[in-house]
Protein backbone atom coordinates (compact mmCIF):
# COMPACT_ATOMS: atom_id res chain seq x y z
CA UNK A 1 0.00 0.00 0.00
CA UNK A 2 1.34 3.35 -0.87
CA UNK A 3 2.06 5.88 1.91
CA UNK A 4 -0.68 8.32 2.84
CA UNK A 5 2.16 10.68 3.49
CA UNK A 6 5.23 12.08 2.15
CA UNK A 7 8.16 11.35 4.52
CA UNK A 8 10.72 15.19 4.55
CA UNK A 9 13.70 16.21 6.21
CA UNK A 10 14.40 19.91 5.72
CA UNK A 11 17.65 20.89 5.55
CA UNK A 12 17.64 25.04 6.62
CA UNK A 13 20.69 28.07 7.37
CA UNK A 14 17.59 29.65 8.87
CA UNK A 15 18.94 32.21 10.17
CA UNK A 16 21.15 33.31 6.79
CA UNK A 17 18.58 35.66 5.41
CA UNK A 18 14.64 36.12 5.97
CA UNK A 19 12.86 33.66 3.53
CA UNK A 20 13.89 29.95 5.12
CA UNK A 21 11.21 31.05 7.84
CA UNK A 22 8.35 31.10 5.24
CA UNK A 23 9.84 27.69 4.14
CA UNK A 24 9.84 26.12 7.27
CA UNK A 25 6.29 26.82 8.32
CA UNK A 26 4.97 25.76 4.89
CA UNK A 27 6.45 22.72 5.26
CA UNK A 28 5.42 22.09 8.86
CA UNK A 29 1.74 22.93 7.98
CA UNK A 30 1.58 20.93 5.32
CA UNK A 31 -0.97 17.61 5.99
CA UNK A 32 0.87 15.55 3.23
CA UNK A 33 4.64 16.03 4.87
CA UNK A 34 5.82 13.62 7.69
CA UNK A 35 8.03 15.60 8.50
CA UNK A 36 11.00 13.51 10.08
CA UNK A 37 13.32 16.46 10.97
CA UNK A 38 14.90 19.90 10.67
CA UNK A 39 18.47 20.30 10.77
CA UNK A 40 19.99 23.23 11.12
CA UNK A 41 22.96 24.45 8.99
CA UNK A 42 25.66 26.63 8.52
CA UNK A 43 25.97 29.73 6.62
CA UNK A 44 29.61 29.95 6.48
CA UNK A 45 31.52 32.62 8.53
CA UNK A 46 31.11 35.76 6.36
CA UNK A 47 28.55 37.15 8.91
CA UNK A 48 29.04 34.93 11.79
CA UNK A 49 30.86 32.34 13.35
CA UNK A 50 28.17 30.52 14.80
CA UNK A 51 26.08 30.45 11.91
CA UNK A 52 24.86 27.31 12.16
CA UNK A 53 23.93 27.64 16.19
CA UNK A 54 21.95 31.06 14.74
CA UNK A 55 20.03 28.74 12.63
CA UNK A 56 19.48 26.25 15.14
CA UNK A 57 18.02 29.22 17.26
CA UNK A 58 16.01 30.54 14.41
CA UNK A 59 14.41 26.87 13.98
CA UNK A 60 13.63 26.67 17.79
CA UNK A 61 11.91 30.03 17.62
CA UNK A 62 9.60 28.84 15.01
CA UNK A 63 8.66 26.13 16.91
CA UNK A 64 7.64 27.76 19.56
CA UNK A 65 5.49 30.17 17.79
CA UNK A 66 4.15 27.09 16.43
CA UNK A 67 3.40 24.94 19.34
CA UNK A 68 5.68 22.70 17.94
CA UNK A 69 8.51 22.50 20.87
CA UNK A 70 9.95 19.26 21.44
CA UNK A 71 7.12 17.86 18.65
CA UNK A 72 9.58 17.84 15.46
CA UNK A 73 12.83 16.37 16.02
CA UNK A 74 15.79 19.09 15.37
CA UNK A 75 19.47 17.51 14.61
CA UNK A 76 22.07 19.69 14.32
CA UNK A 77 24.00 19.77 11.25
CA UNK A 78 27.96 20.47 10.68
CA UNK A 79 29.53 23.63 11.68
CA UNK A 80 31.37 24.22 8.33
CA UNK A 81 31.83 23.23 4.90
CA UNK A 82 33.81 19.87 4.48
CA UNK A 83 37.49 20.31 4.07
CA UNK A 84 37.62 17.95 1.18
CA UNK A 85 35.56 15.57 -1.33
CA UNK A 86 36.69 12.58 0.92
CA UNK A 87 35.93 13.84 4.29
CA UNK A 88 32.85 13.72 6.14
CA UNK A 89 31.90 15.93 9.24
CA UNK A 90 30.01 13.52 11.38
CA UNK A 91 27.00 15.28 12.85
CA UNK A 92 23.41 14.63 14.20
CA UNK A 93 22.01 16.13 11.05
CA UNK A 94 24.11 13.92 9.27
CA UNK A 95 23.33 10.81 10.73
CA UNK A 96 19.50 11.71 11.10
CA UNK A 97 19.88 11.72 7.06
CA UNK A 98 21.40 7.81 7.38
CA UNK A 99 18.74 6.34 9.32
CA UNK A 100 16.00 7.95 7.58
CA UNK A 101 17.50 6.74 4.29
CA UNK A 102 17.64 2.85 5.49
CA UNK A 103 13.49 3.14 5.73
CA UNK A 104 13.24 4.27 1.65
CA UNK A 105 11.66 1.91 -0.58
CA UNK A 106 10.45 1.95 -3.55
CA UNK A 107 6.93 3.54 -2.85
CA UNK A 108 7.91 5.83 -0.11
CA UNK A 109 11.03 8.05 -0.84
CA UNK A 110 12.81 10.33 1.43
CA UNK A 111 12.80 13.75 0.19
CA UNK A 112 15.80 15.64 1.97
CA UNK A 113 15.69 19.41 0.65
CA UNK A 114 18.54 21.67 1.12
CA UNK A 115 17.47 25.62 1.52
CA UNK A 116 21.75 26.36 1.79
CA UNK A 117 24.83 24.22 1.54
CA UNK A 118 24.82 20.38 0.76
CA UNK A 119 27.63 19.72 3.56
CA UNK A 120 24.94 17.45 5.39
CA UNK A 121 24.00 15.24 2.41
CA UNK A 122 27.68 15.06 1.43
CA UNK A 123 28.69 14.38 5.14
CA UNK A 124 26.12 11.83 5.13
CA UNK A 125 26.93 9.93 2.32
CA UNK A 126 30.46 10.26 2.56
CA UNK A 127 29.70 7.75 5.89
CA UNK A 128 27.61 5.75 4.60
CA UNK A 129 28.59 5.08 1.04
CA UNK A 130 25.67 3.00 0.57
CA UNK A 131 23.26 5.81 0.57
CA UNK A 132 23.32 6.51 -2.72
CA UNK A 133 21.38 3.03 -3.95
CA UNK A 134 18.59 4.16 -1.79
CA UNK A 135 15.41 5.92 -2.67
CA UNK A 136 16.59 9.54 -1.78
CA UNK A 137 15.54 12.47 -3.45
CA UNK A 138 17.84 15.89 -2.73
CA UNK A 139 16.07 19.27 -3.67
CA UNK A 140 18.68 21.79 -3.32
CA UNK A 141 17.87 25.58 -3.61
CA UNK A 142 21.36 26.53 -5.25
CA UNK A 143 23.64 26.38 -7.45
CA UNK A 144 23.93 29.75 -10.50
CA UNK A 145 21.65 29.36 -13.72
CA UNK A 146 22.60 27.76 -16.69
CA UNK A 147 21.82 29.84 -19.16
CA UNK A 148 24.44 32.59 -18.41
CA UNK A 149 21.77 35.04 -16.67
CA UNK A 150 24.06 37.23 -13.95
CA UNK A 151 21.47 36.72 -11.77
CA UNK A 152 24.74 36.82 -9.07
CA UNK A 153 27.52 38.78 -10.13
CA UNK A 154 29.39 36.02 -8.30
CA UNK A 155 29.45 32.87 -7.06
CA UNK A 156 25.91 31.60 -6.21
CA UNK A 157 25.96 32.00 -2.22
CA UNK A 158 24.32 28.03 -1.16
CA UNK A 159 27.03 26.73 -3.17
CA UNK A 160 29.88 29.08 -1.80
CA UNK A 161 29.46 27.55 1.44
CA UNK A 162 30.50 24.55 0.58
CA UNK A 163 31.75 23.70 -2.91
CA UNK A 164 32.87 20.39 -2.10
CA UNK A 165 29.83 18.89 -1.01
CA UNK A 166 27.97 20.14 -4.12
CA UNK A 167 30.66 18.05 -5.53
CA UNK A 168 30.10 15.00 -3.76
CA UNK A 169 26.55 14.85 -4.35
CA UNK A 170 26.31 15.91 -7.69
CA UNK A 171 29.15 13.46 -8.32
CA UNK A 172 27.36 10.65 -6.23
CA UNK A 173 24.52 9.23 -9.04
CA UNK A 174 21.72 10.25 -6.42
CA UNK A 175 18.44 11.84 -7.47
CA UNK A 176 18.81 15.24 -7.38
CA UNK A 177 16.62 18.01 -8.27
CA UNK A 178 18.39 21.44 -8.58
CA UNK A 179 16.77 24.71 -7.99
CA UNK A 180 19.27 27.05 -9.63
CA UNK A 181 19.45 30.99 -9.18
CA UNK A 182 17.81 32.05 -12.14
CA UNK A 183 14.44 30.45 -10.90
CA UNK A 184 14.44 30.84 -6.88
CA UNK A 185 14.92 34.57 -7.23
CA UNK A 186 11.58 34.91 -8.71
CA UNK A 187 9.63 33.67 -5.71
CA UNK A 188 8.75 37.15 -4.77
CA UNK A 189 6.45 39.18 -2.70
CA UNK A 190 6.19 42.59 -1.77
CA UNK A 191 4.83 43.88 1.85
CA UNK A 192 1.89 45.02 0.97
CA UNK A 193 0.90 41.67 -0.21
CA UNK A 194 2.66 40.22 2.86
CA UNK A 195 0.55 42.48 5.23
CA UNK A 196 -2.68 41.81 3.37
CA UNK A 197 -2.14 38.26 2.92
CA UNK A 198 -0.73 36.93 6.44
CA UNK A 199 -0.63 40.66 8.51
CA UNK A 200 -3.88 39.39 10.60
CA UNK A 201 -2.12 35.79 10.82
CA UNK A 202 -1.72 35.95 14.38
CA UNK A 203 1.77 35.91 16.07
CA UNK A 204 3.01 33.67 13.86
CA UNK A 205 2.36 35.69 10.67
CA UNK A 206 3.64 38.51 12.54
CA UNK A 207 6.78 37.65 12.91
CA UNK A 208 7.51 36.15 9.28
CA UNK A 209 6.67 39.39 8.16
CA UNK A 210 8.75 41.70 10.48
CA UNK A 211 11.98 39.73 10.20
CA UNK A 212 11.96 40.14 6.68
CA UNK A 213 11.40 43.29 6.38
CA UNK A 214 13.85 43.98 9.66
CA UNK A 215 16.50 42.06 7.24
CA UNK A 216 15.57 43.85 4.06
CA UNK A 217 16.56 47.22 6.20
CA UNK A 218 19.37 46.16 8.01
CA UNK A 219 21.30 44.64 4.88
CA UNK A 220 20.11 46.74 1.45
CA UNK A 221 20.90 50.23 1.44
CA UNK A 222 18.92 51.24 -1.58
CA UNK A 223 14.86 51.38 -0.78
CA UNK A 224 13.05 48.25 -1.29
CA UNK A 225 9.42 46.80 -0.52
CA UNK A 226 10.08 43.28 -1.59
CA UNK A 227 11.66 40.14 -0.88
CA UNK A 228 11.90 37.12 -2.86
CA UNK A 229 11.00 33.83 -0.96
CA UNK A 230 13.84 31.72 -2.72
CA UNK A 231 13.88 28.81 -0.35
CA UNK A 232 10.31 27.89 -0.46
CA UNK A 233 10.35 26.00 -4.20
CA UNK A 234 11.82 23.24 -2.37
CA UNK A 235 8.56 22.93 -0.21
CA UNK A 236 6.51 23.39 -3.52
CA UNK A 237 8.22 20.62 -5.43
CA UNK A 238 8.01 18.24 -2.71
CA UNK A 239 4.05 18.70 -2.54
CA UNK A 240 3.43 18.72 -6.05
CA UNK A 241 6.97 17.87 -8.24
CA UNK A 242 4.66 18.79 -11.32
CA UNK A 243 4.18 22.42 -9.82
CA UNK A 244 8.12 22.80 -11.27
CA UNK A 245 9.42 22.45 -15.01
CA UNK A 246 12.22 20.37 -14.71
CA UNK A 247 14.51 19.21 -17.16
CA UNK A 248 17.07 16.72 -17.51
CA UNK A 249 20.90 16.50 -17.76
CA UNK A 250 24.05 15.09 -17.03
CA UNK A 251 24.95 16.19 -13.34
CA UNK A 252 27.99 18.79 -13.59
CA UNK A 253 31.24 19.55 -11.47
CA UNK A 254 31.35 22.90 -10.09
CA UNK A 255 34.90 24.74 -10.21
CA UNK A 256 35.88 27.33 -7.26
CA UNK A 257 34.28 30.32 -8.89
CA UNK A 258 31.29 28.92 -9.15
CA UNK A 259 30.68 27.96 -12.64
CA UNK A 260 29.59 25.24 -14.36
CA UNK A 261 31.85 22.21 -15.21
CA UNK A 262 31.69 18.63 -17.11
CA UNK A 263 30.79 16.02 -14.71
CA UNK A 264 29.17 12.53 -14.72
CA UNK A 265 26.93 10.89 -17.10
CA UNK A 266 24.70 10.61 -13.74
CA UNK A 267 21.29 12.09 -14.84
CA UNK A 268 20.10 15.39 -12.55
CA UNK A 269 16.43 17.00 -13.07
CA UNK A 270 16.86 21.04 -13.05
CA UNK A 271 14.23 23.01 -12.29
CA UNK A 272 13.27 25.96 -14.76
CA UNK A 273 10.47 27.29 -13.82
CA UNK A 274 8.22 26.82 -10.56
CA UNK A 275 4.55 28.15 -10.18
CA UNK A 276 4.76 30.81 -7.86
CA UNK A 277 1.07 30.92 -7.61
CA UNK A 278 0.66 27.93 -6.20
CA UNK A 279 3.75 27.74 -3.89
CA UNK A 280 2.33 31.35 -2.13
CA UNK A 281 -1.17 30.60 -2.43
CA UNK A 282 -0.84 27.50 -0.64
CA UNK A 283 1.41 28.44 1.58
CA UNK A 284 -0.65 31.99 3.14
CA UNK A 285 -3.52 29.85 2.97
CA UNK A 286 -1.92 27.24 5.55
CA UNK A 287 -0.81 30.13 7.88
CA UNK A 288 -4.15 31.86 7.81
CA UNK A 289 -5.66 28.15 8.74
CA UNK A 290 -3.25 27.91 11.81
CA UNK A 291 -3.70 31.26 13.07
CA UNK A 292 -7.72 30.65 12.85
CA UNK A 293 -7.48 27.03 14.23
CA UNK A 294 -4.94 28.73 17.26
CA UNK A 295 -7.09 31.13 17.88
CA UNK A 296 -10.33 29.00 18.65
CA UNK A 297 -8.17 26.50 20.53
């Protein structure tokens, strides 16, 4: 019998910019997800050097505005990038990813979705080799476009954080659906539509929208009303795949500045296009439902 439910780890820097919030939530309010754990992850040291503690903070706050506490287990990913493509860094995170992987079969995938750097799939199946012949799906929100947009004009800033572990995965002949730059910087909203969409949502709509726009003013100097919500097509494609245009192709190598390399003839599905209707339909619709369900509880 096929699984009533969709079995998720979400992989989250949370506290690297303002939109892995809004993908967090969706996921956690979604009916479909079984969601088997967060783990929190690094952002590298450029603004911190406790980045991935920050995150882990971040993800604790969430779940308490969510009534969540001590409901969804949390494993805490690796501290920094891997030093190498033959080196793991043994973690919680990374070993919550191995025993969730041994219960794949055929019918009912794990879907492990990576909103920064891959260091805790590459960790993971750098210590357990045979990972890779399991039914594991890896979204990753990263990587630059492929069709020479300067989207960035520099290296792609999931994939700076850990090069090598982009490596190892893409390298590994795992299924691996890549959301490149190109696409998740179109996921946007402004704050009008914020406030008039989730502004009511209680103190958990609240709060999405003041840290974003607390993050918009503390790091862009020129005036801005919007944000784009890059991290949430990973929730979208796990609840509907069909809500993306993906296409296929061999998986690449990525070089240190970034770019675009030959790789393996191992086949990787990159995503070109997501409906953005859907992903923030859906998702405003499942915060408005909490904050009316908290509020008669």
């Amino acid at each position: 019998m096929r699984p009533t439910r969709r079995r998720v780890i979400i992989n989250t820097d949370a506290k690297n910019e303002a939109d892995d919030q809004f993908a967090i939530v969706h996921g956690l309010l979604s009916p479909s997800f079984d969601v088997r754990g967060l783990i929190p992850a690094h952002f590298g040291t450029r603004r911190s050097n406790r980045s991935m503690a920050e995150s882990r903070e971040e993800i604790d706050l969430l779940l308490d505005l969510m009534d969540l506490t001590g409901k969804v287990p949390v494993a805490d990913g690796a501290p920094t990038g891997i030093p190498d493509e033959q080196t793991p860094l043994d973690s919680p995170g990374a070993r919550l990813i191995v025993e969730e992987s041994k219960l794949a079969t055929a019918d009912d995938p794990l879907y492990v979705s990576f909103l920064g750097p891959l260091t805790d799939m590459a960790s993971a199946i750098l210590l357990d080799p045979d990972l890779v012949h399991r039914n594991v799906i890896v979204v990753w929100i990263g990587g630059r476009g492929y069709r020479g947009y300067a989207t960035y004009p520099g290296i792609e800033f999931n994939l700076s954080n850990d090069i090598h572990a982009a490596n190892v995965v893409f390298g590994s002949g795992m299924t691996v659906w890549q959301v490149p730059s190109d696409v998740y910087t179109k996921v946007s909203v402004s704050y009008a539509e914020l406030e008039e969409e989730i502004g009511d949502a209680g103190p958990l709509g609240r709060y999405l929208i003041d840290q974003l726009v607390a993050w918009n003013a503390e790091h862009h100097p020129e005036p801005i009303e919007s944000r784009s919500l890059g991290d949430s097509p990973a929730i979208a494609l796990m609840l509907y795949p069909r809500s993306g245009d993906m296409r296929v192709q061999p998986a690449p190598r990525f070089g240190v500045d970034g770019w675009y390399l030959p790789g393996t003839d191992n086949p990787i599905q990159v995503c070109e296009q997501v409906d953005v209707r859907f992903l923030l339909a859906d998702m405003f619709a499942k915060i408005r439902r909490f904050a009316r369900q908290r509020s008669m509880s």
